[in-house]
Protein backbone atom coordinates (compact mmCIF):
# COMPACT_ATOMS: atom_id res chain seq x y z
CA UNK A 1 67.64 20.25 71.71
CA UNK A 2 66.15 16.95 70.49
CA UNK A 3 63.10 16.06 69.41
CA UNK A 4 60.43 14.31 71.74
CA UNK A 5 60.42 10.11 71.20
CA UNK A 6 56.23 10.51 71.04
CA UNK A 7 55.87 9.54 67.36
CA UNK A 8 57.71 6.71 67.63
CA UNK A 9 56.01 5.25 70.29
CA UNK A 10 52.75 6.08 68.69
CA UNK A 11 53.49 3.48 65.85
CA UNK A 12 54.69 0.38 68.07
CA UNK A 13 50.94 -0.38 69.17
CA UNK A 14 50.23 -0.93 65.12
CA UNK A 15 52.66 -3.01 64.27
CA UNK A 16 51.17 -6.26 65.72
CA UNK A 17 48.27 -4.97 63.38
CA UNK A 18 50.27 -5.02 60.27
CA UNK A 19 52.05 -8.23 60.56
CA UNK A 20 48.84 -9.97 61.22
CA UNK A 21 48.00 -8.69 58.24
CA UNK A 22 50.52 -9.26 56.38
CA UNK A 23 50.63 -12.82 57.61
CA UNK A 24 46.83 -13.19 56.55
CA UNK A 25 47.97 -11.83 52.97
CA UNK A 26 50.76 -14.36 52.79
CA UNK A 27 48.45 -16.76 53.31
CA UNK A 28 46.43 -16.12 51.13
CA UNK A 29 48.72 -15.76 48.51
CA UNK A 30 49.83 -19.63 49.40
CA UNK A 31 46.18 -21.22 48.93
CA UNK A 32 45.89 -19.80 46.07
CA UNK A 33 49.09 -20.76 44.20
CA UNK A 34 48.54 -24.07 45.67
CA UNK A 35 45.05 -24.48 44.38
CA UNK A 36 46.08 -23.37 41.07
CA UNK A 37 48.72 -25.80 40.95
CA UNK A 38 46.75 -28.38 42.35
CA UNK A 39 43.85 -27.61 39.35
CA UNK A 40 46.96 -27.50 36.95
CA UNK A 41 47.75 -31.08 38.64
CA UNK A 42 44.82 -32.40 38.00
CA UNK A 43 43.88 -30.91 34.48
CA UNK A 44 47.87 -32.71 33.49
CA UNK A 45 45.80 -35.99 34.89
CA UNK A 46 43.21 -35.79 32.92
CA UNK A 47 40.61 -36.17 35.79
CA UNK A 48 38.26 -32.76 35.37
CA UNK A 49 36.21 -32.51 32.40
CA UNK A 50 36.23 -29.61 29.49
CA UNK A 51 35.41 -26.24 31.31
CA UNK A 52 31.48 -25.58 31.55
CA UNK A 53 30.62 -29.29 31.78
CA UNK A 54 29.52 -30.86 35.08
CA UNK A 55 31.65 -33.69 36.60
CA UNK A 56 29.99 -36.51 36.78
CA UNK A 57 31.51 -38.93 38.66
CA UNK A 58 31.42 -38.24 43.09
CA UNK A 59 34.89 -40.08 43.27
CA UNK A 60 36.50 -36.88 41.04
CA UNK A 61 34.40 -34.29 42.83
CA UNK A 62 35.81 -35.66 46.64
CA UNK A 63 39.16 -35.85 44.91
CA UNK A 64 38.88 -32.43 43.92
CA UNK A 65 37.57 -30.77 47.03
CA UNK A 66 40.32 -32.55 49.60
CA UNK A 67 43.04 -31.09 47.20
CA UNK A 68 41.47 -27.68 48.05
CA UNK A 69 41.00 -28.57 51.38
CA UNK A 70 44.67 -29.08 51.68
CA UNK A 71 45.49 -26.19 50.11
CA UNK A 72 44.05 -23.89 52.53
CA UNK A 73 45.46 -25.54 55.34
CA UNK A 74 48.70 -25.89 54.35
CA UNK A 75 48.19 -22.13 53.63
CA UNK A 76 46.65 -20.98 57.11
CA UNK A 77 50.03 -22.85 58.82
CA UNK A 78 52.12 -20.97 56.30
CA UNK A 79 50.32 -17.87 57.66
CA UNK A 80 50.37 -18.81 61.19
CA UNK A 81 54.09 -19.93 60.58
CA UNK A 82 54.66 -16.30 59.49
CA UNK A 83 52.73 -14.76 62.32
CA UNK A 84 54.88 -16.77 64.81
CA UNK A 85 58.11 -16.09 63.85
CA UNK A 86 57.61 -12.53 63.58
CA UNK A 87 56.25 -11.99 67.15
């Protein structure tokens, strides 16, 4: 006699679930090694001041924030990259 199929039916609904999240994690994980390499980047350039002092100028502040901007979305297509190809 073999056993009924009902448990593995019950996971298949979940599993959509769990690679969205594990898509969201990868992502993740890729803005924030690209932020810290883009701060590395840009502390080997010389452009951000000693830690806990203000930047001064507004040119290094935009400079600063569209490098993080990038980094999250080159991160959220990563992610939705991942999500794709594993549907």
């Amino acid at each position: 006699m073999r056993p009924p199929a009902a448990p593995a039916t019950a996971i298949l609904p979940a599993l959509p679930r769990l690679r969205g999240l594990v898509a969201a994690l990868a992502g993740f994980a890729a803005v924030l090694a690209l932020a810290l390499l883009a701060d590395q980047l840009l502390r080997a350039l010389g452009l951000p001041p000693p830690a806990a002092q203000p930047m001064p100028e507004l040119g290094r502040q935009a400079l600063a924030a569209w490098l993080r901007a990038g980094c999250l979305l080159v991160g959220s297509l990563l992610a939705r990259a991942a999500l794709a190809r594993r549907a």
